[in-house]
C-alpha atoms as a PDB file:
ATOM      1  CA  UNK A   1     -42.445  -2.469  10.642  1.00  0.00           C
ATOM      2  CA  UNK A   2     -39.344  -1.078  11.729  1.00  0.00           C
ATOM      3  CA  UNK A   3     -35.989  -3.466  11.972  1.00  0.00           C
ATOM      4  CA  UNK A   4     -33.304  -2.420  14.120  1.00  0.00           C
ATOM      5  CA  UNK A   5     -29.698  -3.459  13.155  1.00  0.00           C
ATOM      6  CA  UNK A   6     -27.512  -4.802  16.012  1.00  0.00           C
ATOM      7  CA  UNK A   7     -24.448  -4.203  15.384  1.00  0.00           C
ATOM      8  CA  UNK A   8     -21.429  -6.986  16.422  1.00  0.00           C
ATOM      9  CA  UNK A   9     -18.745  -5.756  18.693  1.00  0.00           C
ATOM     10  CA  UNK A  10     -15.514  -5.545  17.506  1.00  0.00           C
ATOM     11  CA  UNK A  11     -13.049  -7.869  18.564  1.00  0.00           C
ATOM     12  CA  UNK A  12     -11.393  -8.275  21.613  1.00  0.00           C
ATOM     13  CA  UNK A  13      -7.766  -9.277  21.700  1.00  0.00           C
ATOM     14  CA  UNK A  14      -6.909  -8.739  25.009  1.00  0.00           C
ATOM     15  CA  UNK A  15     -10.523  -9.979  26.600  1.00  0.00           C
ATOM     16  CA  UNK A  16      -9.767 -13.207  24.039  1.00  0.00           C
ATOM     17  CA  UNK A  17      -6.337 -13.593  25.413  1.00  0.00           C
ATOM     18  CA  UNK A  18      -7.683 -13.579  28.839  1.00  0.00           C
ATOM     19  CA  UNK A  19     -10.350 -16.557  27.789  1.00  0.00           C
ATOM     20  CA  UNK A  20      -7.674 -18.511  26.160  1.00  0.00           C
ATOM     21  CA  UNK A  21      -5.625 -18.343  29.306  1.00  0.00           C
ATOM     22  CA  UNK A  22      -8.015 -18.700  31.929  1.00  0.00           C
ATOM     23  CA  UNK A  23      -9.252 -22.221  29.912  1.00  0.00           C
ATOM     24  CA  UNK A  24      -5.551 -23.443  29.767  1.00  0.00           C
ATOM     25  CA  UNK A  25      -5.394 -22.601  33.676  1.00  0.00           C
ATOM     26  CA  UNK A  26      -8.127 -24.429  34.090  1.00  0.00           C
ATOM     27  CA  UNK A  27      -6.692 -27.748  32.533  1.00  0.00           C
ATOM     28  CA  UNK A  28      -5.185 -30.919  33.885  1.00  0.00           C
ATOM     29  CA  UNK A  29      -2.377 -33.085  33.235  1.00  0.00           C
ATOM     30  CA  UNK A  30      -1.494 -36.855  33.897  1.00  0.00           C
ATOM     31  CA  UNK A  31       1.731 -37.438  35.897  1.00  0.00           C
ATOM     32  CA  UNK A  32       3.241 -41.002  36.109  1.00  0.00           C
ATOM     33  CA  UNK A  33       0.609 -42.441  33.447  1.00  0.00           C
ATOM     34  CA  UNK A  34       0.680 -46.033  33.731  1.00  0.00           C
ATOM     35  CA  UNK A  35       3.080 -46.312  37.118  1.00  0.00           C
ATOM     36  CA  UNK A  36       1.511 -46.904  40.550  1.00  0.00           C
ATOM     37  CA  UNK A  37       1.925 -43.090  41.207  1.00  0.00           C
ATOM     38  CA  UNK A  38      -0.366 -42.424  38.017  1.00  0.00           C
ATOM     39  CA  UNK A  39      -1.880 -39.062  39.324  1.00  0.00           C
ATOM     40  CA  UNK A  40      -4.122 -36.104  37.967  1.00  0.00           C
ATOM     41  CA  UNK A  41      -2.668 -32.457  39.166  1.00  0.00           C
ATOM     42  CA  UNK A  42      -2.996 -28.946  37.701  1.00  0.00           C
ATOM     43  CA  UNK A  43      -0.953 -27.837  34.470  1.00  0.00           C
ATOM     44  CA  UNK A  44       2.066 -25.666  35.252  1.00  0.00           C
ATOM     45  CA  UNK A  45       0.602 -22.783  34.890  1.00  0.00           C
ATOM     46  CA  UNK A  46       3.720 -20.282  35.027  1.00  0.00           C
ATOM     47  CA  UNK A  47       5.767 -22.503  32.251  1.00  0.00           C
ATOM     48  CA  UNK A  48       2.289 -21.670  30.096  1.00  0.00           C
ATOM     49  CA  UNK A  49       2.312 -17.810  31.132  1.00  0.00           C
ATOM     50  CA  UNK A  50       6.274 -17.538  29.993  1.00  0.00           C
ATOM     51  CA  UNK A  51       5.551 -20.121  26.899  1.00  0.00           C
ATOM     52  CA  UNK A  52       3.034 -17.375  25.793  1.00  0.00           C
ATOM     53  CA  UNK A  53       4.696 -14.663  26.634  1.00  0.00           C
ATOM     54  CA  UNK A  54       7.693 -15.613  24.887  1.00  0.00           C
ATOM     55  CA  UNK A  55       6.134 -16.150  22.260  1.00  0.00           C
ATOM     56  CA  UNK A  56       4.534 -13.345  21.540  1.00  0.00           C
ATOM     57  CA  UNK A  57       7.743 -11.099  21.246  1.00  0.00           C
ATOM     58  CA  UNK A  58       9.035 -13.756  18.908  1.00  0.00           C
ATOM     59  CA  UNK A  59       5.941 -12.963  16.725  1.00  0.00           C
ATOM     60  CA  UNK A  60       6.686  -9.370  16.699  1.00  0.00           C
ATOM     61  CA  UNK A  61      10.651  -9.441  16.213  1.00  0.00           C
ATOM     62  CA  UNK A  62      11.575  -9.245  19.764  1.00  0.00           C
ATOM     63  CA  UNK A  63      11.405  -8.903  23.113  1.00  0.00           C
ATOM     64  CA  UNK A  64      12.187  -4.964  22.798  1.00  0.00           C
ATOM     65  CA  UNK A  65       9.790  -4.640  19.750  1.00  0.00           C
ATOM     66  CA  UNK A  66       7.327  -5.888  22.491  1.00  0.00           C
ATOM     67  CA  UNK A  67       7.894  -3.404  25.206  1.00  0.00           C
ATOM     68  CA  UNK A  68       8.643  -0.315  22.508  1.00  0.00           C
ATOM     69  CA  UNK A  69       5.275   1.040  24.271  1.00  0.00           C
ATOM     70  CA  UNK A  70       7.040   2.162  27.320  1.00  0.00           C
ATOM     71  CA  UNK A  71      10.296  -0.074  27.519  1.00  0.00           C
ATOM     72  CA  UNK A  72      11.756   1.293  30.795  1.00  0.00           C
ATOM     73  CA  UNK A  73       8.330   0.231  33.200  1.00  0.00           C
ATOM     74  CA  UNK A  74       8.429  -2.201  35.830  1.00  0.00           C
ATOM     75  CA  UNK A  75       5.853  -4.353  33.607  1.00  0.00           C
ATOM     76  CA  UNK A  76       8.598  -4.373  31.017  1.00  0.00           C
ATOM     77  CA  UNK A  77      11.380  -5.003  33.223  1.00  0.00           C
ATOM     78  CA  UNK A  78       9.706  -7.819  34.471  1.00  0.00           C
ATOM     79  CA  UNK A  79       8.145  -9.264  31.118  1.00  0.00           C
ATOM     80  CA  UNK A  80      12.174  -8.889  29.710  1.00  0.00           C
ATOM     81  CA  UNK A  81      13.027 -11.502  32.326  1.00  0.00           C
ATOM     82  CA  UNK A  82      10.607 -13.655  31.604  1.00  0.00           C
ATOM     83  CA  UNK A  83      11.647 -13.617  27.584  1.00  0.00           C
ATOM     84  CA  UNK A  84      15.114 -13.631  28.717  1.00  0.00           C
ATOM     85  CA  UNK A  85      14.993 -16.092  31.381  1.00  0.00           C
ATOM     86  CA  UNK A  86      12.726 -18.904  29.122  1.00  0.00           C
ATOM     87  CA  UNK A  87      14.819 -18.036  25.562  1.00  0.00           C
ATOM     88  CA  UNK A  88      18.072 -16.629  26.538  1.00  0.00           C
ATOM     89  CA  UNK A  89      20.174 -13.851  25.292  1.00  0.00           C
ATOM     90  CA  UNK A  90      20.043 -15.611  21.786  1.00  0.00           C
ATOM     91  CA  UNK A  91      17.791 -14.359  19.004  1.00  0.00           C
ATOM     92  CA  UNK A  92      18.088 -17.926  17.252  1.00  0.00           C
ATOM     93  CA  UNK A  93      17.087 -19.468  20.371  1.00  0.00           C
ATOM     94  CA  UNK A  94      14.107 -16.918  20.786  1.00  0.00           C
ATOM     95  CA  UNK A  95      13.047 -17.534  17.335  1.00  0.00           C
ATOM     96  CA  UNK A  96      11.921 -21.095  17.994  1.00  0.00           C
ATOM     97  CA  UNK A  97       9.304 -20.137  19.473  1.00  0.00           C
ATOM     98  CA  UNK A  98       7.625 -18.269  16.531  1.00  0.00           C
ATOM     99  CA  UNK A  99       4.233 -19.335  15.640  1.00  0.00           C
ATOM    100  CA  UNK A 100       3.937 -17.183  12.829  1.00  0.00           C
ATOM    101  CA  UNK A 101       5.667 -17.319   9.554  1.00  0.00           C
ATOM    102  CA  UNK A 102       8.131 -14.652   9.320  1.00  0.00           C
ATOM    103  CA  UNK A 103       6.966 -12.383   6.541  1.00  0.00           C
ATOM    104  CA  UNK A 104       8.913 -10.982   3.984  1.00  0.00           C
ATOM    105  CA  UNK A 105       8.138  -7.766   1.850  1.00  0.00           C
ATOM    106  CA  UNK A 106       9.805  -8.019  -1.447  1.00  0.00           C
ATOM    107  CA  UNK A 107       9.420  -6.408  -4.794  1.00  0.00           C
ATOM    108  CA  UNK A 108      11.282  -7.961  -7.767  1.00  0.00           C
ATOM    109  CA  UNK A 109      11.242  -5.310 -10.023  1.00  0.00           C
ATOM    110  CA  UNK A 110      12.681  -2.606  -7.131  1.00  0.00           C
ATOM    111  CA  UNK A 111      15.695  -5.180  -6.428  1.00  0.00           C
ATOM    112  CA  UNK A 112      16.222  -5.185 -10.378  1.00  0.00           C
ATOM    113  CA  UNK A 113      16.451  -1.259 -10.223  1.00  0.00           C
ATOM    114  CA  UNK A 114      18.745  -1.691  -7.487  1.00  0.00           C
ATOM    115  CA  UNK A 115      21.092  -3.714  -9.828  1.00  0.00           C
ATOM    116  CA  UNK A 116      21.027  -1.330 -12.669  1.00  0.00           C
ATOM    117  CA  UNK A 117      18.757  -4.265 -14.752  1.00  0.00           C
ATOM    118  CA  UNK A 118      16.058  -1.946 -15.145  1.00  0.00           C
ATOM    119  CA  UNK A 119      17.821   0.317 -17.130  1.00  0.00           C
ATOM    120  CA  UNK A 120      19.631  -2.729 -19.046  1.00  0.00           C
ATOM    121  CA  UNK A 121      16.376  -4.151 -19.962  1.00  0.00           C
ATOM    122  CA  UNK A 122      14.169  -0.644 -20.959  1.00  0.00           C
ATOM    123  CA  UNK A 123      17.319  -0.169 -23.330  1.00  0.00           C
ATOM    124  CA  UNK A 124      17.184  -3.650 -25.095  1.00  0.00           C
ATOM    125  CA  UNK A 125      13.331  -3.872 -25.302  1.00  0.00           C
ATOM    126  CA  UNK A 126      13.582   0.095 -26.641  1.00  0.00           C
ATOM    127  CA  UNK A 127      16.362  -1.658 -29.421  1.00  0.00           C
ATOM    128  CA  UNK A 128      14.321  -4.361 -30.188  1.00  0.00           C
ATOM    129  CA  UNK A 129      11.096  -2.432 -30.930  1.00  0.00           C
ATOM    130  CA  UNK A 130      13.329  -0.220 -32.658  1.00  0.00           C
ATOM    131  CA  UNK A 131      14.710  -3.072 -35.198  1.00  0.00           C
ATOM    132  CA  UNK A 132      11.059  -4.584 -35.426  1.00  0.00           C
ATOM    133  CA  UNK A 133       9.648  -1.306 -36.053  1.00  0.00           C
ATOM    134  CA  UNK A 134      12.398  -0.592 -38.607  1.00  0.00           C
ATOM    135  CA  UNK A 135      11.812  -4.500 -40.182  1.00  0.00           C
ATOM    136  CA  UNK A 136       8.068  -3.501 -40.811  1.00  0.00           C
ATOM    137  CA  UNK A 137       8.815  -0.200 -42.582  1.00  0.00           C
ATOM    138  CA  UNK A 138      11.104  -2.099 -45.109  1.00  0.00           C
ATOM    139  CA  UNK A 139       8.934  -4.995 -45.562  1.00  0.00           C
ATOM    140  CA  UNK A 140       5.593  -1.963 -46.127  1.00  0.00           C
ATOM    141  CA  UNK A 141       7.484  -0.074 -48.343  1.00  0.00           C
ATOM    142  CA  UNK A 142       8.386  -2.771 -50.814  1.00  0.00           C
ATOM    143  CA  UNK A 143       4.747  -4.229 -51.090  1.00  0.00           C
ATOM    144  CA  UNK A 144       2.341  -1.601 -50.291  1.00  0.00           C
ATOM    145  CA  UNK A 145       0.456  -0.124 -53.186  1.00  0.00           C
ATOM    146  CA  UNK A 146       0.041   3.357 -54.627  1.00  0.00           C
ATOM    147  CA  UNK A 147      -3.907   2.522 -53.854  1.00  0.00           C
ATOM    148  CA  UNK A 148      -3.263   1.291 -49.726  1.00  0.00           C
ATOM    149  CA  UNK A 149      -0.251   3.880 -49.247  1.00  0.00           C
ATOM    150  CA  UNK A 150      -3.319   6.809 -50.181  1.00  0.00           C
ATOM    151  CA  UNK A 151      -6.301   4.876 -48.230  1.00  0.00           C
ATOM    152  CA  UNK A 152      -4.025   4.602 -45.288  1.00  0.00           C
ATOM    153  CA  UNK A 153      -2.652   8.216 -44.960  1.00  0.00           C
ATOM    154  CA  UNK A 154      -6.603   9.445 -45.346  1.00  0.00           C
ATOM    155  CA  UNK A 155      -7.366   7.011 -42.231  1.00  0.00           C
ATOM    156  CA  UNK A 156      -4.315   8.347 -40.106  1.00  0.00           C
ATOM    157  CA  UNK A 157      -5.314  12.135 -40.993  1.00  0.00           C
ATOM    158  CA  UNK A 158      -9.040  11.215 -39.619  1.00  0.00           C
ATOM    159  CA  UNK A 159      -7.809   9.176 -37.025  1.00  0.00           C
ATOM    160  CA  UNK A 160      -5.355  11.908 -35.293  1.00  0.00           C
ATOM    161  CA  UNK A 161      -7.150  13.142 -32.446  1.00  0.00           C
ATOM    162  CA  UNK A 162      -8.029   9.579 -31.123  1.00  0.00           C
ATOM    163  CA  UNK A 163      -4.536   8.775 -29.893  1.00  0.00           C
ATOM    164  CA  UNK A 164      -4.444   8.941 -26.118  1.00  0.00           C
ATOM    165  CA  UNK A 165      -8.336  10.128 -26.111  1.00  0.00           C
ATOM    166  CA  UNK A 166     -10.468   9.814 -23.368  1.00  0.00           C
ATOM    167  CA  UNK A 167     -13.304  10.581 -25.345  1.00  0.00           C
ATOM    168  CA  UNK A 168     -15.169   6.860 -25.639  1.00  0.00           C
ATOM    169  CA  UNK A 169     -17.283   8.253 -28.155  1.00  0.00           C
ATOM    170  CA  UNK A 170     -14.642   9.159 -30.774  1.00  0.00           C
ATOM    171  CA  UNK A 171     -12.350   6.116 -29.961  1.00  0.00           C
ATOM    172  CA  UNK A 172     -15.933   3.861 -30.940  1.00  0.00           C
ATOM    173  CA  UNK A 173     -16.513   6.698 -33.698  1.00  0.00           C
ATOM    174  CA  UNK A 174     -12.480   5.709 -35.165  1.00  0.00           C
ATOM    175  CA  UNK A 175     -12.299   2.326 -35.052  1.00  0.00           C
ATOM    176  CA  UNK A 176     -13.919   0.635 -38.078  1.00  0.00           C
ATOM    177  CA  UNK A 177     -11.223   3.543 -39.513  1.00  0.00           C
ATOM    178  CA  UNK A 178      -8.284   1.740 -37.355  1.00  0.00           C
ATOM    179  CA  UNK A 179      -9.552  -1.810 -38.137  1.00  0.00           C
ATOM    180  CA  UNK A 180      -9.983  -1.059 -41.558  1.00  0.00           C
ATOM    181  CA  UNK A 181      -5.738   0.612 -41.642  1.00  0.00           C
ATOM    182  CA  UNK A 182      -5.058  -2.992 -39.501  1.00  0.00           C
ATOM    183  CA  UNK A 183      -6.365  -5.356 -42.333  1.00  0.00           C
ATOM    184  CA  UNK A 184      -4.622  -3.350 -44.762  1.00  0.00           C
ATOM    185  CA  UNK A 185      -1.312  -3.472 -43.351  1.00  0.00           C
ATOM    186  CA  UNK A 186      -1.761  -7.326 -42.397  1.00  0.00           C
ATOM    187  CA  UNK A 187      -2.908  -7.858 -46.194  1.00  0.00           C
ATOM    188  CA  UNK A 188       0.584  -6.084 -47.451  1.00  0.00           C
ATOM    189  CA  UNK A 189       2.391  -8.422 -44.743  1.00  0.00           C
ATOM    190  CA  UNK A 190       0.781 -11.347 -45.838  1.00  0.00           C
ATOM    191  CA  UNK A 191       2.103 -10.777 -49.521  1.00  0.00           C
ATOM    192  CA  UNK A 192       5.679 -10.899 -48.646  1.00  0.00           C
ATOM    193  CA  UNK A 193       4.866 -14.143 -46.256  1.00  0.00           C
ATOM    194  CA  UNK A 194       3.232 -15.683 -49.572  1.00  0.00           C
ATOM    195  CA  UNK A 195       6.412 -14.629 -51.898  1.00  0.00           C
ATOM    196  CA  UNK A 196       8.831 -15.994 -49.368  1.00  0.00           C
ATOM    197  CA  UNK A 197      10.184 -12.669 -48.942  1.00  0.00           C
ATOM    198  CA  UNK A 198      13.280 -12.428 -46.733  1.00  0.00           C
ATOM    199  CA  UNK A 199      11.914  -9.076 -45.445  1.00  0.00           C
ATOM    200  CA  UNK A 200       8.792 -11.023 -44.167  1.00  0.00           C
ATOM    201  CA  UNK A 201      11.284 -13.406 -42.100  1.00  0.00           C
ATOM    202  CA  UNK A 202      13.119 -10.825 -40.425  1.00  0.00           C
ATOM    203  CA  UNK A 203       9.791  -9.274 -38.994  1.00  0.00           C
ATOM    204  CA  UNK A 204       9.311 -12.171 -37.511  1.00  0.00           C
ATOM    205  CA  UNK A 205      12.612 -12.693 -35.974  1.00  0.00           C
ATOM    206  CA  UNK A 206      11.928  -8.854 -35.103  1.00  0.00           C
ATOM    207  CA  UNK A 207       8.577  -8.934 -33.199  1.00  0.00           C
ATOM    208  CA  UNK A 208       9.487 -12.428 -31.748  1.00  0.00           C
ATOM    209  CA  UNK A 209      12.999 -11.460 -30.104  1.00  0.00           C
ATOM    210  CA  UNK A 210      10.942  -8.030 -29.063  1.00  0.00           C
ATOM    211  CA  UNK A 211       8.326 -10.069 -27.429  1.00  0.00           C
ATOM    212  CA  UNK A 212      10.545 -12.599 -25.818  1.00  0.00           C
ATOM    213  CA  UNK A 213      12.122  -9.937 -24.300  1.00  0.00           C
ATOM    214  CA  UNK A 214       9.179  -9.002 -22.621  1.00  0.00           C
ATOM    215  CA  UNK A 215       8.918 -12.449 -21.320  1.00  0.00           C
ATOM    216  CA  UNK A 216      12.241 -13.336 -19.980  1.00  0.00           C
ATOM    217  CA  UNK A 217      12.001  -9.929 -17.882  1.00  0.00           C
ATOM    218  CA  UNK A 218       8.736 -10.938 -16.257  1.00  0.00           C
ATOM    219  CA  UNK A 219      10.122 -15.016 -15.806  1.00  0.00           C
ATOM    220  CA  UNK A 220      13.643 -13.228 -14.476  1.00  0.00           C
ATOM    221  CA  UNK A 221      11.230 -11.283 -11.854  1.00  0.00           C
ATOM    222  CA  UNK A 222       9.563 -14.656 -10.884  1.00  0.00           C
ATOM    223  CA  UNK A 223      12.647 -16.446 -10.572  1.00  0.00           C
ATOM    224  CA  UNK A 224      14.280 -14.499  -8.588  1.00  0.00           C
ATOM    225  CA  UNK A 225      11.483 -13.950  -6.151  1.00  0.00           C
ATOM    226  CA  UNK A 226      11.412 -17.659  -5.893  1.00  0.00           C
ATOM    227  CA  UNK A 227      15.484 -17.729  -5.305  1.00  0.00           C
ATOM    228  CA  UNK A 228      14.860 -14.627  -3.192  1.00  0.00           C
ATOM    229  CA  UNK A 229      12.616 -16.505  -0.599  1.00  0.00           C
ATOM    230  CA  UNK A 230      14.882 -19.684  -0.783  1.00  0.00           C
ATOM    231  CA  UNK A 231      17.819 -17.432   0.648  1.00  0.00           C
ATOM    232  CA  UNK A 232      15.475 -16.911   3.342  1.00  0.00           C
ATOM    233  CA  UNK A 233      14.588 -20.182   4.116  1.00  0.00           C
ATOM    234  CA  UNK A 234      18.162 -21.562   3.871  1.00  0.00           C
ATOM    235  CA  UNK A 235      19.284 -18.278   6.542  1.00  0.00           C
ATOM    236  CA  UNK A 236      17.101 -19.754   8.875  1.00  0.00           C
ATOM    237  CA  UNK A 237      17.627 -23.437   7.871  1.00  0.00           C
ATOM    238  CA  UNK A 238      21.198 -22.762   8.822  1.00  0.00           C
ATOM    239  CA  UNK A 239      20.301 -21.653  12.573  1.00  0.00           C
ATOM    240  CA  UNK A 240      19.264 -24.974  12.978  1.00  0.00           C
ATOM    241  CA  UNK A 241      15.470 -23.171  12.283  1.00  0.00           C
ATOM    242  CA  UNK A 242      12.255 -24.554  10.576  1.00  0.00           C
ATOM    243  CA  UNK A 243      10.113 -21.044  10.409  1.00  0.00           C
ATOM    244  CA  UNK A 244       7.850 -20.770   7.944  1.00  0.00           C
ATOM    245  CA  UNK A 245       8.514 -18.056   5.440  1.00  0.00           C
ATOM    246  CA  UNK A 246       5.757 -15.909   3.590  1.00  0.00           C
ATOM    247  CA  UNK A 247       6.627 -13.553   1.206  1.00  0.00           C
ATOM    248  CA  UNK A 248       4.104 -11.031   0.234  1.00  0.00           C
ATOM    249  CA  UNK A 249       4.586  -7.789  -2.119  1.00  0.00           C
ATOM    250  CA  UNK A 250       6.103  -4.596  -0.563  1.00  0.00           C
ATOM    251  CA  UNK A 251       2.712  -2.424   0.409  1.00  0.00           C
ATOM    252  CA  UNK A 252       5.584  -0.578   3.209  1.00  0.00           C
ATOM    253  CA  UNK A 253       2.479  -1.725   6.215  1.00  0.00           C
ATOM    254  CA  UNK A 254       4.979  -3.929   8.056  1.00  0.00           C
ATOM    255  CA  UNK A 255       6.994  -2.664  11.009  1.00  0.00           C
ATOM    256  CA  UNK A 256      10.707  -2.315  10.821  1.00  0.00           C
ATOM    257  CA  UNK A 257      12.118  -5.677  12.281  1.00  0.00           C
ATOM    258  CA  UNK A 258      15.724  -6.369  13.007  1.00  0.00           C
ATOM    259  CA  UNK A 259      15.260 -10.238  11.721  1.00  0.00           C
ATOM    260  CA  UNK A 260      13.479  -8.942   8.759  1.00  0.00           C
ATOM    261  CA  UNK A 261      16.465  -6.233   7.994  1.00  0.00           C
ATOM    262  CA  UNK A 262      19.231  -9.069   8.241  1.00  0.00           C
ATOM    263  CA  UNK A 263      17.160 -11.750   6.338  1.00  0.00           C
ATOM    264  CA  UNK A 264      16.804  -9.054   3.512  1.00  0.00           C
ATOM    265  CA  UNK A 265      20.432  -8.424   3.777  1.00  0.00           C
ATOM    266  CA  UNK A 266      21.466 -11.726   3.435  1.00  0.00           C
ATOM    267  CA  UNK A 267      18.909 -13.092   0.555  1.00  0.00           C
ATOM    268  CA  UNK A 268      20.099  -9.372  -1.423  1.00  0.00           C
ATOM    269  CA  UNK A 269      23.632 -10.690  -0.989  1.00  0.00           C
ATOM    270  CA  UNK A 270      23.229 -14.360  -1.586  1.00  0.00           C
ATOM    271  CA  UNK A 271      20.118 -15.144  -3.777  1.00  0.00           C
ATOM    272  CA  UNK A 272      21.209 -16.433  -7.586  1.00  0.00           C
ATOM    273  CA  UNK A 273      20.064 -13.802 -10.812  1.00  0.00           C
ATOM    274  CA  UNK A 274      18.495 -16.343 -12.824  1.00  0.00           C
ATOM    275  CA  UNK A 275      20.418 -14.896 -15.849  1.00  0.00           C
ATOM    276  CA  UNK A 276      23.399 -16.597 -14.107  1.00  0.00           C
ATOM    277  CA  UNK A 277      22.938 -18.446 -11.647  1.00  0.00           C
ATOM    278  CA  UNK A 278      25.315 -17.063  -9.433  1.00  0.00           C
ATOM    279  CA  UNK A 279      24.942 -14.148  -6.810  1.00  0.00           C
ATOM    280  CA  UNK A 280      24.847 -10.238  -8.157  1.00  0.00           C
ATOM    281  CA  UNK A 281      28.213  -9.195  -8.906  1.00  0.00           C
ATOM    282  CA  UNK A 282      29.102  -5.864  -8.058  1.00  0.00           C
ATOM    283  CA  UNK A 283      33.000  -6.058  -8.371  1.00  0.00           C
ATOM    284  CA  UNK A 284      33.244  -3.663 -11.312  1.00  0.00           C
ATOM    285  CA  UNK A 285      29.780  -1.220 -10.891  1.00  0.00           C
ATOM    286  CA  UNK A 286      26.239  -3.154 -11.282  1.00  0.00           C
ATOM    287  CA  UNK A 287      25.108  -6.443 -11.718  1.00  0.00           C
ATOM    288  CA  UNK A 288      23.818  -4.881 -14.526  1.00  0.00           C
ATOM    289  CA  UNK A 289      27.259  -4.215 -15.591  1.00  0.00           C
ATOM    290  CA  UNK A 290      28.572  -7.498 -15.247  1.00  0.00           C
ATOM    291  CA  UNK A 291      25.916  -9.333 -17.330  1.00  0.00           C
ATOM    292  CA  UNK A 292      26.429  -6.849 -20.394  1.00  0.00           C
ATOM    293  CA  UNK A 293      30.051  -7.672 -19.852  1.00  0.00           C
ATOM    294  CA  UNK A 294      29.186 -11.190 -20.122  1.00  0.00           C
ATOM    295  CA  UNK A 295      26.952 -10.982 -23.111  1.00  0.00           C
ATOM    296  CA  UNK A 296      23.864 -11.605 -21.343  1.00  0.00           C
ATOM    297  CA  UNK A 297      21.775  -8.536 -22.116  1.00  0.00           C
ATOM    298  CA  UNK A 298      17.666  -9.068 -23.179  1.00  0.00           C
ATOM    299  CA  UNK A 299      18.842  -8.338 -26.977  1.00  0.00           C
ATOM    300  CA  UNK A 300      21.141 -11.328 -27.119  1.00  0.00           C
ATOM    301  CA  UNK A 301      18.975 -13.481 -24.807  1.00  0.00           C
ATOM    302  CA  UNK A 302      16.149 -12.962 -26.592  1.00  0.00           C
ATOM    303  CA  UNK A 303      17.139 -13.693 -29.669  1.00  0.00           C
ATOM    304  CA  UNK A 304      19.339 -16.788 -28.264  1.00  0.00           C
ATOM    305  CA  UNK A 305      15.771 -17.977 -27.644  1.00  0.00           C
ATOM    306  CA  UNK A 306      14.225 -16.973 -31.098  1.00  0.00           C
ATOM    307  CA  UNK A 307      16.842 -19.383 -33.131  1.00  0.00           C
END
C-alpha cells in the first residue's frame, strides 16, 4: 500500500489580506438605531482601506519603512497620502494606531559592559574568590594531617590529565579519586567548624560574600531589564500612548526602526541602576566609575549582605 503525503501550502499573507478585506466590504452597519430614520447601509469602506493601511506602517515603524521597497512609485506616493492624510505628519499621532506591541531588543549584560560594570564586577568576584581561596588554604594548612596532606597529593598526581578532558571515560575512570580528595578536604573543614576555629568562620564569610556576588550581578541584570522596559513604557505613557511593550533578548533579527532607536535612547539615558536607584552617571568617566566612587562595588555589597 503506498501513502502519498499532501503537503499544506504555505501561507498566504497577501491572498489572506485580500479575504479579510473583501469580508469587511461585505459588512453592514446600522445608521440612526432606534430613530425613525433607523436604516441598514454599507460600511465605509474607504475609512476601513486607510484604517488598515495606516496601520500597517505603524506596525512596521513607519510610513517610509513601508514603502522602503520602492519609495518613489506612484503606489507609494499614493499609499503616503493615505498614512499622511488619516494620521498626520505626527509620529505620536501615527503610533495610535499600532496593533502590535512595540518590541524591544535588549541585553542586560551588553548595557552593563557599556557602563564599565562588567569589568567592575569580573574584578570583585576575581577578589573575592581570591580571599575565599586564600581563607581555605589557611584553614587546610592548620588541620590537615601528615596522613591526608600525602593521600591527597597521590590523588592530584593521578588525577592531572582529567582537568578540562573530553575524554568521558577517564573523567568516570577519576572520580571515585576526586570524590574521595572532596571528603577529605570537607573532613579537615569540618574539624575547625567543630573546634570553633576562627579560620573556619572566615571561610564562610569568604565563600558566602563570593557567592553573593554572583547573585546580586544576575538580580542587578534582572532589575534593570525590568527598569529598562518601564522607561519604555513611561516614553510612550508620556505621548499620551498606551502601546504595549515586549521586550525580548537581542538575537540582532529585528529591523532598524527609528521609534525603536529613540525608545532605546531614552530608557539608556533614563532607566534607574538598581545599585542606586538613580540614572547612570557618566559625569566623571563610567557609571562604573561613579559607583566605586561611591562605595558600591560587588566586594562591599556583597559582604554588606553577608553581615
Amino acid at each position: 500500500m503506498t501513502t502519498t503525503l499532501i503537503e499544506t501550502p504555505a501561507p498566504d499573507p497577501i491572498a489572506d489580506a485580500i479575504a479579510a478585506l473583501t469580508a469587511a466590504a461585505r459588512r453592514e452597519r446600522t445608521i440612526g438605531a432606534g430613530t425613525p430614520n433607523e436604516h441598514i447601509e454599507p460600511v465605509d469602506f474607504g475609512e476601513i482601506a486607510c484604517h488598515v493601511i495606516t496601520a500597517v506602517a505603524a506596525n512596521v515603524g513607519g510610513v517610509e519603512v513601508l514603502l522602503s521597497g520602492r519609495p518613489g512609485s506612484w503606489e507609494a506616493d499614493y499609499v503616503r497620502q493615505i498614512v499622511q492624510s488619516t494620521a498626520g505628519d505626527d509620529d505620536t499621532e501615527l503610533l495610535r494606531y499600532r496593533t502590535e506591541p512595540v518590541r524591544i531588543e535588549f541585553d542586560a549584560e551588553e548595557a552593563f559592559d557599556d557602563f564599565g560594570l562588567t569589568g567592575l564586577y569580573e574584578r570583585d568576584v576575581d577578589e573575592l574568590a581570591t580571599r575565599s581561596a586564600a581563607a581555605d588554604d589557611a584553614l587546610f594548612e592548620a588541620y590537615v594531617t601528615a596522613e591526608e596532606r600525602a593521600r591527597i597529593e597521590e590523588i592530584r598526581a593521578a588525577t592531572t590529565n582529567v582537568i578540562g578532558t573530553d575524554d568521558d571515560a577517564l573523567f568516570e575512570r577519576s572520580k571515585p579519586l576526586m570524590e574521595e580528595a572532596q571528603a577529605i578536604v570537607e573532613a579537615i573543614t569540618q574539624r575547625a567548624v567543630a573546634a570553633d576555629d576562627p579560620l573556619a568562620a572566615a571561610l564562610t564569610a569568604a565563600e558566602t560574600a563570593e557567592e553573593t556576588a554572583r547573585e546580586l550581578w544576575e538580580q542587578d541584570q534582572a532589575a534593570y531589564r525590568e527598569a529598562y522596559t518601564a522607561a519604555i513604557r513611561q516614553a510612550l505613557t508620556d505621548r499620551g500612548l498606551t502601546v504595549e511593550v515586549e521586550v525580548v533578548e537581542a538575537r540582532g533579527e529585528l529591523e532598524w526602526d527609528p521609534l525603536i532607536d529613540e525608545l532605546h535612547e531614552h530608557a539608556r539615558k533614563n532607566a534607574p541602576l538598581p545599585m542606586t536607584g538613580a540614572a547612570p552617571d557618566w559625569t566623571s568617566g563610567t557609571p562604573a566609575d561613579a559607583l566605586h566612587r561611591a562605595g558600591l562595588t560587588y566586594v562591599t555589597r556583597a559582604q554588606a549582605v553577608a553581615r
